[in-house]
PDB file of N, CA and C in Angstrom:
ATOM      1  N   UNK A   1      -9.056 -16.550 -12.414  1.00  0.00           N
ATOM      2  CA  UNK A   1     -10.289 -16.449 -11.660  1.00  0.00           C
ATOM      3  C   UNK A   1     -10.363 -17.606 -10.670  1.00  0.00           C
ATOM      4  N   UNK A   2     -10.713 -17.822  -9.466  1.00  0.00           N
ATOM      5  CA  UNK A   2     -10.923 -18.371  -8.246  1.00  0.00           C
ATOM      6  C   UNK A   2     -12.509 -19.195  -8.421  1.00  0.00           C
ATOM      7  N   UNK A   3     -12.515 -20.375  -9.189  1.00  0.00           N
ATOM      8  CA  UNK A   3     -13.428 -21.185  -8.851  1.00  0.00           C
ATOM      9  C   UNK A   3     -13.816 -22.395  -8.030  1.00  0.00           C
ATOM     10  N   UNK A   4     -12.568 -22.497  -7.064  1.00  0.00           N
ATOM     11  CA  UNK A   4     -12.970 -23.410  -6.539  1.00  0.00           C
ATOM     12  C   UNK A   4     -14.267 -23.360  -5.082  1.00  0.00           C
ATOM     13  N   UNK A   5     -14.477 -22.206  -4.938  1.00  0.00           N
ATOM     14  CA  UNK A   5     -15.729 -22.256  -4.166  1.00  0.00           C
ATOM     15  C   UNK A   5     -15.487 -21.206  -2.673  1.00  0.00           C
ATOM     16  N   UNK A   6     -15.209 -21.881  -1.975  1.00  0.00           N
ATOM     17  CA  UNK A   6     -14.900 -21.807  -0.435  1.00  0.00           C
ATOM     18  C   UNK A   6     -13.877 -22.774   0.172  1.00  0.00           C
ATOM     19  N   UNK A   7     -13.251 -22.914  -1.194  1.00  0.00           N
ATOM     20  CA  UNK A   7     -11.927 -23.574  -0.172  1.00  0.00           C
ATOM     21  C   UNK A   7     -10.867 -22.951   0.932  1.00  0.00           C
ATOM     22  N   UNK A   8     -10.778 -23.637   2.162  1.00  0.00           N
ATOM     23  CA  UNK A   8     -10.165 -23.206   3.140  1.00  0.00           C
ATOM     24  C   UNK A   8      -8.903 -22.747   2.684  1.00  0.00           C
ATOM     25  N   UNK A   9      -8.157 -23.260   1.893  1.00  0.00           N
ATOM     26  CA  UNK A   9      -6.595 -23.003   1.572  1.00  0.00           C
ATOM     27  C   UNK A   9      -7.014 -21.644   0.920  1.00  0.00           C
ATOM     28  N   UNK A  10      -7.822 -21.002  -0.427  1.00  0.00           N
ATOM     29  CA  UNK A  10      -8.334 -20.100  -0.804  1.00  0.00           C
ATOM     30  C   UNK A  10      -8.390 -18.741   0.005  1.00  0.00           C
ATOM     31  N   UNK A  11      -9.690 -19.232   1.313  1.00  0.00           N
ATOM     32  CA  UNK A  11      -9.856 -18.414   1.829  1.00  0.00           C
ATOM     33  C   UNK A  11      -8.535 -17.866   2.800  1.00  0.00           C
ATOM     34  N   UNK A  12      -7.726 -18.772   3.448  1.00  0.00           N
ATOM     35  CA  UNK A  12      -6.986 -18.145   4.138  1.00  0.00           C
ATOM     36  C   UNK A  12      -5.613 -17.043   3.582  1.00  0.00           C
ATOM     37  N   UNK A  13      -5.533 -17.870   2.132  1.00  0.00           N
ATOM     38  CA  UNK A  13      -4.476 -17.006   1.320  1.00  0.00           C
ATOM     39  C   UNK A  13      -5.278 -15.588   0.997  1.00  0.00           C
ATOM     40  N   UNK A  14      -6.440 -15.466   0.992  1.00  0.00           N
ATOM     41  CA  UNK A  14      -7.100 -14.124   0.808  1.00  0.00           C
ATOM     42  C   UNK A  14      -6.833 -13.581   2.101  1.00  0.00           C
ATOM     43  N   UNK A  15      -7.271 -14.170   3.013  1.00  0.00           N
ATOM     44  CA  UNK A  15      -7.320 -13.566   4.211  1.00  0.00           C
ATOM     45  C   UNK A  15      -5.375 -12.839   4.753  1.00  0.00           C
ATOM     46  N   UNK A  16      -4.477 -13.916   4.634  1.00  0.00           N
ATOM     47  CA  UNK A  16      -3.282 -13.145   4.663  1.00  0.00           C
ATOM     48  C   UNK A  16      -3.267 -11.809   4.146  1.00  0.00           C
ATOM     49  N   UNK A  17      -3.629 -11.777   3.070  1.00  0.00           N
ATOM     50  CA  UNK A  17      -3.645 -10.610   1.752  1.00  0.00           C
ATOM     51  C   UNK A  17      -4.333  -9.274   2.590  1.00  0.00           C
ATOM     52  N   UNK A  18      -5.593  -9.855   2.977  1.00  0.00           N
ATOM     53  CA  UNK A  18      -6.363  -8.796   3.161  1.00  0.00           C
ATOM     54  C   UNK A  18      -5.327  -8.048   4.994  1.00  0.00           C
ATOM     55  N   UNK A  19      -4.939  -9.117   5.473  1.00  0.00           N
ATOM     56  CA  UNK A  19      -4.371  -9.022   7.235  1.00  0.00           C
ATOM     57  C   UNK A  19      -2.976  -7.890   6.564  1.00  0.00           C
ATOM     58  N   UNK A  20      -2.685  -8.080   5.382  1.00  0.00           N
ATOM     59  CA  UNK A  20      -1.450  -7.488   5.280  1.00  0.00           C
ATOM     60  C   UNK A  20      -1.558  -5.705   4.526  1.00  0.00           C
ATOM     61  N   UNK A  21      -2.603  -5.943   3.989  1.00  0.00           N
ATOM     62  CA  UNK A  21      -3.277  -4.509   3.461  1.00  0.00           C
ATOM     63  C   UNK A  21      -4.156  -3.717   3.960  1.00  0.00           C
ATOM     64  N   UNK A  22      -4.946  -4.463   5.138  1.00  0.00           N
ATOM     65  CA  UNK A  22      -5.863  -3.560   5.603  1.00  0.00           C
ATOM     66  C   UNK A  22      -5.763  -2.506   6.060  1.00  0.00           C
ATOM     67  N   UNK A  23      -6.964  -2.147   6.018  1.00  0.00           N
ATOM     68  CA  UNK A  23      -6.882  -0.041   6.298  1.00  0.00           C
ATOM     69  C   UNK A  23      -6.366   0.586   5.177  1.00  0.00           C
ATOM     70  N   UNK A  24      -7.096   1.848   5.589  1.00  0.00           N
ATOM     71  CA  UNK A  24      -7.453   2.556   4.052  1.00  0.00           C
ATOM     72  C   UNK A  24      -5.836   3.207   3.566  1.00  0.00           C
ATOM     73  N   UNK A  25      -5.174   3.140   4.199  1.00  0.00           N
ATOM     74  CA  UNK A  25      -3.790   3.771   3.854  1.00  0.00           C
ATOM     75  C   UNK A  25      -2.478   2.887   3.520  1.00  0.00           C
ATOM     76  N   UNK A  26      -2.645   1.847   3.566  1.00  0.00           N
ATOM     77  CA  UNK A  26      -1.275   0.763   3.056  1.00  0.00           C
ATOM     78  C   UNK A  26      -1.066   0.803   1.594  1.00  0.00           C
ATOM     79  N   UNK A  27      -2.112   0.738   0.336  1.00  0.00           N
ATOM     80  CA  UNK A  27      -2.541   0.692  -0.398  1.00  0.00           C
ATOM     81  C   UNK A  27      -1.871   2.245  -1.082  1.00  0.00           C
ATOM     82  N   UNK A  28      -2.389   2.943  -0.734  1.00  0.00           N
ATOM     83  CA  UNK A  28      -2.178   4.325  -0.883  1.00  0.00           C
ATOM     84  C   UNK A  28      -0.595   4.955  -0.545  1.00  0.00           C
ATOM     85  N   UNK A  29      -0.322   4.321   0.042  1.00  0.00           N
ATOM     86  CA  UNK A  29       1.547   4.396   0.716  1.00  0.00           C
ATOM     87  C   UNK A  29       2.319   3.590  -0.247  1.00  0.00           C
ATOM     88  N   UNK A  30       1.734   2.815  -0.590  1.00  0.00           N
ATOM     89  CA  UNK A  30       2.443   1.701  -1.608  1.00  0.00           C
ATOM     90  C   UNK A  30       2.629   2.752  -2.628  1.00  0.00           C
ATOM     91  N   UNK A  31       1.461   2.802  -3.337  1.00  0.00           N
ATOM     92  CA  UNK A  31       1.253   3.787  -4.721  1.00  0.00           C
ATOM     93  C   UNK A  31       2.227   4.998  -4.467  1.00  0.00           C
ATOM     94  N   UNK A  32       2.367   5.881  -3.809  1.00  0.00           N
ATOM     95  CA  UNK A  32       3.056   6.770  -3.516  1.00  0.00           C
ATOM     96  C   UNK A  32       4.530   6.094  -3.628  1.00  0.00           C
ATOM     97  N   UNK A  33       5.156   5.178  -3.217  1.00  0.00           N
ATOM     98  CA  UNK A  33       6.551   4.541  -2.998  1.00  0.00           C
ATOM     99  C   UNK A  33       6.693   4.188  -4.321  1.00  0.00           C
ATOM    100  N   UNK A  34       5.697   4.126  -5.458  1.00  0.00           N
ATOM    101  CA  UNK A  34       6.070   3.391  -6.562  1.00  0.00           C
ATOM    102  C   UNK A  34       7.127   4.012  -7.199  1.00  0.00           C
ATOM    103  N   UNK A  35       6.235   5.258  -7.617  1.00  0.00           N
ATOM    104  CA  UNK A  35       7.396   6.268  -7.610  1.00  0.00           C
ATOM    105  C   UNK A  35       8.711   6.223  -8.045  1.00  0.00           C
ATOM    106  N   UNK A  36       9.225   5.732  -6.679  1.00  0.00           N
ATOM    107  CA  UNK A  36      10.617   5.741  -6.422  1.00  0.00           C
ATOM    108  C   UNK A  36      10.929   6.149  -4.902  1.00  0.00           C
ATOM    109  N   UNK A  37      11.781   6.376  -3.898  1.00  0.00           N
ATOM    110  CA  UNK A  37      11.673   6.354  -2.319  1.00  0.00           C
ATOM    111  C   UNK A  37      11.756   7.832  -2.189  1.00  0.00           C
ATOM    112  N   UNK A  38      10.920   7.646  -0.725  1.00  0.00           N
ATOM    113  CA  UNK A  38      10.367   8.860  -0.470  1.00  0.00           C
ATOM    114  C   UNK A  38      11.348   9.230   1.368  1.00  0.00           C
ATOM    115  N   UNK A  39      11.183  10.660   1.624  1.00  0.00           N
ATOM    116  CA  UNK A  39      11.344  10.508   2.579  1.00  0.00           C
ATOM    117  C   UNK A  39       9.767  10.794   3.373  1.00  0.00           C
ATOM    118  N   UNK A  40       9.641  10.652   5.026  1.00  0.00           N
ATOM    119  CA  UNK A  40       8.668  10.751   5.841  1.00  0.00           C
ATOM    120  C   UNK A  40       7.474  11.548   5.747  1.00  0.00           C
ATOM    121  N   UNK A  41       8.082  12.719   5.470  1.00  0.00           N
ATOM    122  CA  UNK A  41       7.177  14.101   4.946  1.00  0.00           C
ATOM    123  C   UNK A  41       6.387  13.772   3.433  1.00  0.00           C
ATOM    124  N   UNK A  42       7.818  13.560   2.541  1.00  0.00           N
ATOM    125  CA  UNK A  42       7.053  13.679   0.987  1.00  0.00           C
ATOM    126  C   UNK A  42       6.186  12.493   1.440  1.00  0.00           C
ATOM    127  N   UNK A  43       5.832  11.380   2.050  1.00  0.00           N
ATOM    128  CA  UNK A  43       4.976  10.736   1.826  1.00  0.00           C
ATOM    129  C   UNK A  43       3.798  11.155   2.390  1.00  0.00           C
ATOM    130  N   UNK A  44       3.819  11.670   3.552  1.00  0.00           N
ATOM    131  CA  UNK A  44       2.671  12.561   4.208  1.00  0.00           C
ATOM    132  C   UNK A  44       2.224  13.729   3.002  1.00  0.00           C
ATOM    133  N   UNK A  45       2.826  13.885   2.756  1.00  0.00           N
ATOM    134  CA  UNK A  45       2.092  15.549   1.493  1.00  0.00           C
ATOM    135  C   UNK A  45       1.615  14.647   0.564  1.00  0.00           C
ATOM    136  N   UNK A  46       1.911  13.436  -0.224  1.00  0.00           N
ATOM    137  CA  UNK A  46       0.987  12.961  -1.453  1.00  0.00           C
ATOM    138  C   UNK A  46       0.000  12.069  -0.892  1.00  0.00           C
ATOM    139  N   UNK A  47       0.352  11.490   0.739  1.00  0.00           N
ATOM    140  CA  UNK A  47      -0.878  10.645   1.035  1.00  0.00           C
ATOM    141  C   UNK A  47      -2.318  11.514   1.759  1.00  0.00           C
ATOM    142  N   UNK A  48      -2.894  12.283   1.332  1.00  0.00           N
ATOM    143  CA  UNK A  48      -3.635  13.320   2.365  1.00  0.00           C
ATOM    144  C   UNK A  48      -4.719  12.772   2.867  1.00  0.00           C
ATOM    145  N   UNK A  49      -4.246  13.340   4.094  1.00  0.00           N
ATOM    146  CA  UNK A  49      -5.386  13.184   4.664  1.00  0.00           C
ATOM    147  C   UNK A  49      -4.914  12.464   6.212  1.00  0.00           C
ATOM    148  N   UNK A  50      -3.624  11.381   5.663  1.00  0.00           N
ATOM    149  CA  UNK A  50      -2.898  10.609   6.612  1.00  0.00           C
ATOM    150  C   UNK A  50      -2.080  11.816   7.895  1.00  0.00           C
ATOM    151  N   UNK A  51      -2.554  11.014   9.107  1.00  0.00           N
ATOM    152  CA  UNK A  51      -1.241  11.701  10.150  1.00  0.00           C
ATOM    153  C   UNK A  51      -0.453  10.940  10.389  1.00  0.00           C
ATOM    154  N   UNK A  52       0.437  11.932  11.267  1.00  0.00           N
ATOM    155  CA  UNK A  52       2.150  11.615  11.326  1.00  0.00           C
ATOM    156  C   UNK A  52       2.329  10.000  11.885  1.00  0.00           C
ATOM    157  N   UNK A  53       1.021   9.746  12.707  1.00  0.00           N
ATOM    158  CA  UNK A  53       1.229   8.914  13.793  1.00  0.00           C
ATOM    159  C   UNK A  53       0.728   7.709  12.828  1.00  0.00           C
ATOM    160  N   UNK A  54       0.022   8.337  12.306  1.00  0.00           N
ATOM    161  CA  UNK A  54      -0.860   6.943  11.023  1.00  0.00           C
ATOM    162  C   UNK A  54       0.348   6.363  10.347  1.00  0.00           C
ATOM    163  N   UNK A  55       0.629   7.610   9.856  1.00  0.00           N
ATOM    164  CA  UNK A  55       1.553   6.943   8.829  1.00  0.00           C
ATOM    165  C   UNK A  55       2.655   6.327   9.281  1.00  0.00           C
ATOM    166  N   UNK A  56       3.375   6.627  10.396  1.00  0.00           N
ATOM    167  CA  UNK A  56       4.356   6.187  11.386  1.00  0.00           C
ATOM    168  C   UNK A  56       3.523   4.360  11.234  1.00  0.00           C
ATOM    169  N   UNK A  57       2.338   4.483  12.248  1.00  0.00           N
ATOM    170  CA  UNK A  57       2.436   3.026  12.216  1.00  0.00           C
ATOM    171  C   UNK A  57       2.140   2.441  10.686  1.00  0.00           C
ATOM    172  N   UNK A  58       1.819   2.576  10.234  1.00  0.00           N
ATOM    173  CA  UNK A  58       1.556   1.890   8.557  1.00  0.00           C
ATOM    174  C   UNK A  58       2.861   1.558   8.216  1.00  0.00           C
ATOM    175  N   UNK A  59       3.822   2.599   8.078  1.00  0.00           N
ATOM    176  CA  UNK A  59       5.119   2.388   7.473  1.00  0.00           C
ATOM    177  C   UNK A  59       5.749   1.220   8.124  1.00  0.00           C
ATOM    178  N   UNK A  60       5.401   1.182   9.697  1.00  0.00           N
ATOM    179  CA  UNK A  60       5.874   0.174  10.460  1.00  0.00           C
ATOM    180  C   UNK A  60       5.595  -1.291   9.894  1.00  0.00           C
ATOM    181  N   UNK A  61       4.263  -1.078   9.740  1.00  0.00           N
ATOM    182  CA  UNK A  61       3.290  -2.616   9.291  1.00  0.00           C
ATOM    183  C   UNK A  61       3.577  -3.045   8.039  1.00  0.00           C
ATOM    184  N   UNK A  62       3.895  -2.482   7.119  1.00  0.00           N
ATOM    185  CA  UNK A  62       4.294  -2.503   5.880  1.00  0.00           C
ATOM    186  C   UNK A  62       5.994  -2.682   5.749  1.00  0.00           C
ATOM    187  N   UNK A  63       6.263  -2.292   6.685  1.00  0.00           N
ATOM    188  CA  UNK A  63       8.284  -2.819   6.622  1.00  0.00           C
ATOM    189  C   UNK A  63       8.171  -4.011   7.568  1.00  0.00           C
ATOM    190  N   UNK A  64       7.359  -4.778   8.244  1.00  0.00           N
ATOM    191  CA  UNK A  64       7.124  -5.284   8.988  1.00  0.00           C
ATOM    192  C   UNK A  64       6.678  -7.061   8.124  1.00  0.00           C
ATOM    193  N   UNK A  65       5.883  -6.783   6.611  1.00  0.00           N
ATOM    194  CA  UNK A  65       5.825  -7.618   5.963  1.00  0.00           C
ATOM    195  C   UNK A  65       6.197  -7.240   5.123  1.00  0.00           C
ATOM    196  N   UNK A  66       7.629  -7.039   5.075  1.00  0.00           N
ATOM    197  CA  UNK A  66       8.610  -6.906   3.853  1.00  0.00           C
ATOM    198  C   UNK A  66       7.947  -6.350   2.678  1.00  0.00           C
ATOM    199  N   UNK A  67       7.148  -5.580   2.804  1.00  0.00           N
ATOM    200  CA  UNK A  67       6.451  -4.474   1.407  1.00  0.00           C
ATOM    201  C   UNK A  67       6.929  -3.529   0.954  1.00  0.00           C
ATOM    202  N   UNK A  68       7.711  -2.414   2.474  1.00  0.00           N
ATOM    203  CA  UNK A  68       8.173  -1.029   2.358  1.00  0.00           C
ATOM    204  C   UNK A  68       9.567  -1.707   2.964  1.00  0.00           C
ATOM    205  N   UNK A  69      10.713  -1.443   2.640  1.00  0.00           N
ATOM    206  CA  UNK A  69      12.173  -1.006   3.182  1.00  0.00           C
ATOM    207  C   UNK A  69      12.656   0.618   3.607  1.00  0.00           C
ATOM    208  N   UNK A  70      12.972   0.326   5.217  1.00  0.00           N
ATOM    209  CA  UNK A  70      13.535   1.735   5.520  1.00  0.00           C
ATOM    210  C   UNK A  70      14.744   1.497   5.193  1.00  0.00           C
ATOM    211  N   UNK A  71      15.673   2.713   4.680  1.00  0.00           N
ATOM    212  CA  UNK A  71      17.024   3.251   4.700  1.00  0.00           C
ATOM    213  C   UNK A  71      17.168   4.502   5.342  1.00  0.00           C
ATOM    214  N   UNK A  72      18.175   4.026   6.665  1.00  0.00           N
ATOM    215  CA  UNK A  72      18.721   5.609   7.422  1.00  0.00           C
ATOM    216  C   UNK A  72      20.316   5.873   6.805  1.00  0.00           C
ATOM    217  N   UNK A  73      20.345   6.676   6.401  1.00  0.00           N
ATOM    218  CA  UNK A  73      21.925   7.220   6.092  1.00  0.00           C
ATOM    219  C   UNK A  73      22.495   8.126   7.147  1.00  0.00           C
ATOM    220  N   UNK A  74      23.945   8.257   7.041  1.00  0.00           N
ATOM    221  CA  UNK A  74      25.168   8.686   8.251  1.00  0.00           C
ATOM    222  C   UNK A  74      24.991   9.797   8.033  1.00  0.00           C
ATOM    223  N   UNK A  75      23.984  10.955   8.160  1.00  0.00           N
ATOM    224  CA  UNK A  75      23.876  11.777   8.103  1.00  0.00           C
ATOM    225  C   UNK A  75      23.459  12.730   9.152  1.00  0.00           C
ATOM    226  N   UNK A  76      23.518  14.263   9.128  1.00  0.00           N
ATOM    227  CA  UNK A  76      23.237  14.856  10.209  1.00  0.00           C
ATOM    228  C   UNK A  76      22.485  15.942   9.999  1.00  0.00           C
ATOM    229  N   UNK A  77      21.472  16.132  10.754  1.00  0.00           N
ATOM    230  CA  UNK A  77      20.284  15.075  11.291  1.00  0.00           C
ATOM    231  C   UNK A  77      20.236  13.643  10.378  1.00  0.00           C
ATOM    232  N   UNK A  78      19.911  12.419  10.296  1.00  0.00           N
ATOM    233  CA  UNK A  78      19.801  10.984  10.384  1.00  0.00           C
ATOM    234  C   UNK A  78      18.986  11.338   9.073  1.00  0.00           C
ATOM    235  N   UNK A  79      19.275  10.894   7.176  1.00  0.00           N
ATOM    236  CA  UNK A  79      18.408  11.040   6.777  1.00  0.00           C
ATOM    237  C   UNK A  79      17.886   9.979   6.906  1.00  0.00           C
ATOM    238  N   UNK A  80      16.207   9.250   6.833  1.00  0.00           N
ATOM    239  CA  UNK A  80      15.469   8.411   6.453  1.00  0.00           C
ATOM    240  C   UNK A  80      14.323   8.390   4.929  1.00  0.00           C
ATOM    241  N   UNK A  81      14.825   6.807   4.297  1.00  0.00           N
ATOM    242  CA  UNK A  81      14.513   6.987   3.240  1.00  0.00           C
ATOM    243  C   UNK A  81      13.304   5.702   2.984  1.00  0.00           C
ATOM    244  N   UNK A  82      11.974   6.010   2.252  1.00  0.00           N
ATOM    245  CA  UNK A  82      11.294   4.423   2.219  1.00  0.00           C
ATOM    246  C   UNK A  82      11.046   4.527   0.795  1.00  0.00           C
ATOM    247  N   UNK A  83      11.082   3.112   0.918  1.00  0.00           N
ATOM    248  CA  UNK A  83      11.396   2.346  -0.536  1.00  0.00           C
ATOM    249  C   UNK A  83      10.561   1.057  -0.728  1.00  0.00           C
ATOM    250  N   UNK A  84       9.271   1.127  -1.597  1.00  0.00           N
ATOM    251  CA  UNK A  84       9.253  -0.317  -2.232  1.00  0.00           C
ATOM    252  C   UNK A  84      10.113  -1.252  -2.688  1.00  0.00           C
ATOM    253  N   UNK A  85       9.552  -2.383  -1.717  1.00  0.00           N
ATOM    254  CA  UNK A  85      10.663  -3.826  -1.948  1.00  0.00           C
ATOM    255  C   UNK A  85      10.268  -4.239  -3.091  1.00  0.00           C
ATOM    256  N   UNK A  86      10.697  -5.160  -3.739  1.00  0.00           N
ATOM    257  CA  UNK A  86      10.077  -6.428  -4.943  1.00  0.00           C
ATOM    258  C   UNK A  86       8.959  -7.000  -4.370  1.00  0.00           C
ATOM    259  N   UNK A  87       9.249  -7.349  -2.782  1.00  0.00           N
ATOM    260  CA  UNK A  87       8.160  -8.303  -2.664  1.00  0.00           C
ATOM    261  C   UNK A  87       6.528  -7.035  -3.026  1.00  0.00           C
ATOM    262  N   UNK A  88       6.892  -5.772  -2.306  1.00  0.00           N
ATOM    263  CA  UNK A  88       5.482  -5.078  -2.919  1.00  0.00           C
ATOM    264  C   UNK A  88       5.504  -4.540  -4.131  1.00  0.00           C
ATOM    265  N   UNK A  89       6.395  -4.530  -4.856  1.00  0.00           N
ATOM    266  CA  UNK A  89       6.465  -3.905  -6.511  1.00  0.00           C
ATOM    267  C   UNK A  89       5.577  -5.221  -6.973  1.00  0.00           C
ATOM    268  N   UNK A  90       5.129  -6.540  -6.386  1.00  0.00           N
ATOM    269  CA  UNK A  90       4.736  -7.516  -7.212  1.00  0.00           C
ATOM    270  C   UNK A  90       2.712  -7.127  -6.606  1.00  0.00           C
ATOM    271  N   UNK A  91       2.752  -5.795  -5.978  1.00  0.00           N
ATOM    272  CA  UNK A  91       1.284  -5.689  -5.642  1.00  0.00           C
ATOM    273  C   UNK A  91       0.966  -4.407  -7.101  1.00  0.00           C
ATOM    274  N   UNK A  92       1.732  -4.411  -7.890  1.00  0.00           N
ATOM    275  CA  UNK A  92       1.164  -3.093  -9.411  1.00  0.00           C
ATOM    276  C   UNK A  92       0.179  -3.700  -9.523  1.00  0.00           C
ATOM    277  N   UNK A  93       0.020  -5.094 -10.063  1.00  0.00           N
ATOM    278  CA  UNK A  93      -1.369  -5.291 -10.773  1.00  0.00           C
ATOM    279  C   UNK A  93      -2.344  -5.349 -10.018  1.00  0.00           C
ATOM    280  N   UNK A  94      -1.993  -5.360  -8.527  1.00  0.00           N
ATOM    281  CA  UNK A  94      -3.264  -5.292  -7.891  1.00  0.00           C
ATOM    282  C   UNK A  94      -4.010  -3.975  -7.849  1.00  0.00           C
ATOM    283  N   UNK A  95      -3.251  -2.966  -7.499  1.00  0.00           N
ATOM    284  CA  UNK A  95      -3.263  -1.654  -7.025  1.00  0.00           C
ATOM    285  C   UNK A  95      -3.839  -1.070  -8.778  1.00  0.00           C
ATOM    286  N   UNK A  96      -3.487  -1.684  -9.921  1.00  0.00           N
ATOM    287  CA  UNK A  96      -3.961  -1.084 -11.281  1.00  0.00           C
ATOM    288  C   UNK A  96      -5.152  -2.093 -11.395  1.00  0.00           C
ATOM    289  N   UNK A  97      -5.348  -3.088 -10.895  1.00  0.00           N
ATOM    290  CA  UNK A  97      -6.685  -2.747 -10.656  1.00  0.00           C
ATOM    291  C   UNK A  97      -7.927  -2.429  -9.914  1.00  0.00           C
ATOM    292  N   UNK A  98      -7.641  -2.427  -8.789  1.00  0.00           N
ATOM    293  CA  UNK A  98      -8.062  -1.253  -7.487  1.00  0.00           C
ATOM    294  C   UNK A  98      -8.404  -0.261  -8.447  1.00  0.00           C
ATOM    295  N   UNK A  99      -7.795   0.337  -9.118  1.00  0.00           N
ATOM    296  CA  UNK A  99      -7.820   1.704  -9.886  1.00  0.00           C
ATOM    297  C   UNK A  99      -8.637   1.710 -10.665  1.00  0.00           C
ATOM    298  N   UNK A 100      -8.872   0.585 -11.698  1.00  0.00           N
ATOM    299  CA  UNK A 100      -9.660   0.460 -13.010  1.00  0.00           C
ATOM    300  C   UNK A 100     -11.405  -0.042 -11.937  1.00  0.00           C
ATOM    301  N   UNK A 101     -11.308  -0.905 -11.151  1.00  0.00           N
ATOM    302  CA  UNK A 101     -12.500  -1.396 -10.742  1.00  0.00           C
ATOM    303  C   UNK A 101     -13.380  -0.475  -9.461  1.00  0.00           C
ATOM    304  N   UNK A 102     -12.435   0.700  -9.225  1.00  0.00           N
ATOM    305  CA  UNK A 102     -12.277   2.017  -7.915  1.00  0.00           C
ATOM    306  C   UNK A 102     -13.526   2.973  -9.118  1.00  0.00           C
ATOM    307  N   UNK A 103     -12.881   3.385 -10.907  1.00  0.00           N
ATOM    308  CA  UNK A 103     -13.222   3.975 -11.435  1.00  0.00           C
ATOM    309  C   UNK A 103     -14.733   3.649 -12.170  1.00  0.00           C
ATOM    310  N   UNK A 104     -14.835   2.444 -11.987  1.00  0.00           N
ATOM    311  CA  UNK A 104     -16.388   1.598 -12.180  1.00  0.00           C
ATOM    312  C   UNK A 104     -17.411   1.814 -11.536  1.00  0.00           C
ATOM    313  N   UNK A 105     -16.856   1.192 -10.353  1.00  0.00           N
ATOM    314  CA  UNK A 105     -17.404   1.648  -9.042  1.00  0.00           C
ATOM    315  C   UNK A 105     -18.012   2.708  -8.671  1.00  0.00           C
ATOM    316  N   UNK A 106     -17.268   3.883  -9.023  1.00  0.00           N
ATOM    317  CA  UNK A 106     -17.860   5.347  -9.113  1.00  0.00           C
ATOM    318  C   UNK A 106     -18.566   5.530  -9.456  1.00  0.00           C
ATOM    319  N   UNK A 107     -18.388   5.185 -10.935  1.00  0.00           N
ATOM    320  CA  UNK A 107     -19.603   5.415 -12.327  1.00  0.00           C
ATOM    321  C   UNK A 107     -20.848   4.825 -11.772  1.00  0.00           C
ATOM    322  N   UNK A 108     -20.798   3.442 -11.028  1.00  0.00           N
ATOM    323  CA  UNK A 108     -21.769   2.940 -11.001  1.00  0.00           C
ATOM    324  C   UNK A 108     -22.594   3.230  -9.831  1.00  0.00           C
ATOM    325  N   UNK A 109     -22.227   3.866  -9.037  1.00  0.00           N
ATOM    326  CA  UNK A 109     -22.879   4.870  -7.479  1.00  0.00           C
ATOM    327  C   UNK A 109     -23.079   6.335  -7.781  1.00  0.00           C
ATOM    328  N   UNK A 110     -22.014   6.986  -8.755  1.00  0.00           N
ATOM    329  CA  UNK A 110     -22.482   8.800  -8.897  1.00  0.00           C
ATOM    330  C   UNK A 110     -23.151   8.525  -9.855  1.00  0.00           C
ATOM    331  N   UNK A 111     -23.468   7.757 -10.799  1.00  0.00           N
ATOM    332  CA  UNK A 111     -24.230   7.559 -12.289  1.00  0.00           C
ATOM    333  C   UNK A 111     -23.425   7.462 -13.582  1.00  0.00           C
ATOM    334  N   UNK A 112     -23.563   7.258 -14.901  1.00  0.00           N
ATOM    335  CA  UNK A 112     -22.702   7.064 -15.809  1.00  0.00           C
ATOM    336  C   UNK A 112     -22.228   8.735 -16.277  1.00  0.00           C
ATOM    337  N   UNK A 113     -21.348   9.135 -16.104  1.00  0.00           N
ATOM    338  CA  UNK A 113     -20.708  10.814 -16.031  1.00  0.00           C
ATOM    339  C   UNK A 113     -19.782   9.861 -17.070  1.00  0.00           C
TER     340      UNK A 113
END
């Protein structure tokens, strides 16, 4: 837990965090890659809602801070493959709890269901 207050060093390491996840789809692309690697499409069909162009740049921003790794193979047509790095396999516990505190959250805005 984070008690030191409003410390500048604090806030800016949050702030990286948040500069590197923001928007509603990085998060959601991750989870999907956990998986195991996807190609372009399968990630568009489990992320819904995302377009081609969204997801194009996300994938960018996210291989961009070493989260997602592309692989193209010698293939014809060019296959392309994305893959969670280590450095984002070390975002599970965040993303499990996104999930657990996502499912609270609910409860606590639709009512206790």
């Amino acid at each position: 837990m984070l008690t030191n207050g409003g410390c500048p060093k604090t806030m800016l390491s949050i702030r990286d965090a948040l500069e590197a996840l923001e928007g509603k789809w990085k998060l959601l692309i991750l989870f999907a890659l956990s998986a195991g690697p996807k190609r372009f499409k399968q990630i568009s069909k489990e992320v819904h809602g995302i377009t081609d162009k969204t997801l194009s740049k996300e994938l960018k921003s996210l291989e961009a801070n070493r989260l997602v790794k592309r692989d193209v193979y010698d293939t014809f047509p060019p296959t392309v493959e994305y893959s969670i790095t280590e450095h984002g396999k070390s975002l599970e516990m965040v993303m499990e709890a996104l999930h657990y505190w996502g499912l609270s959250h609910r409860r606590e805005i639709i009512g206790k269901n």
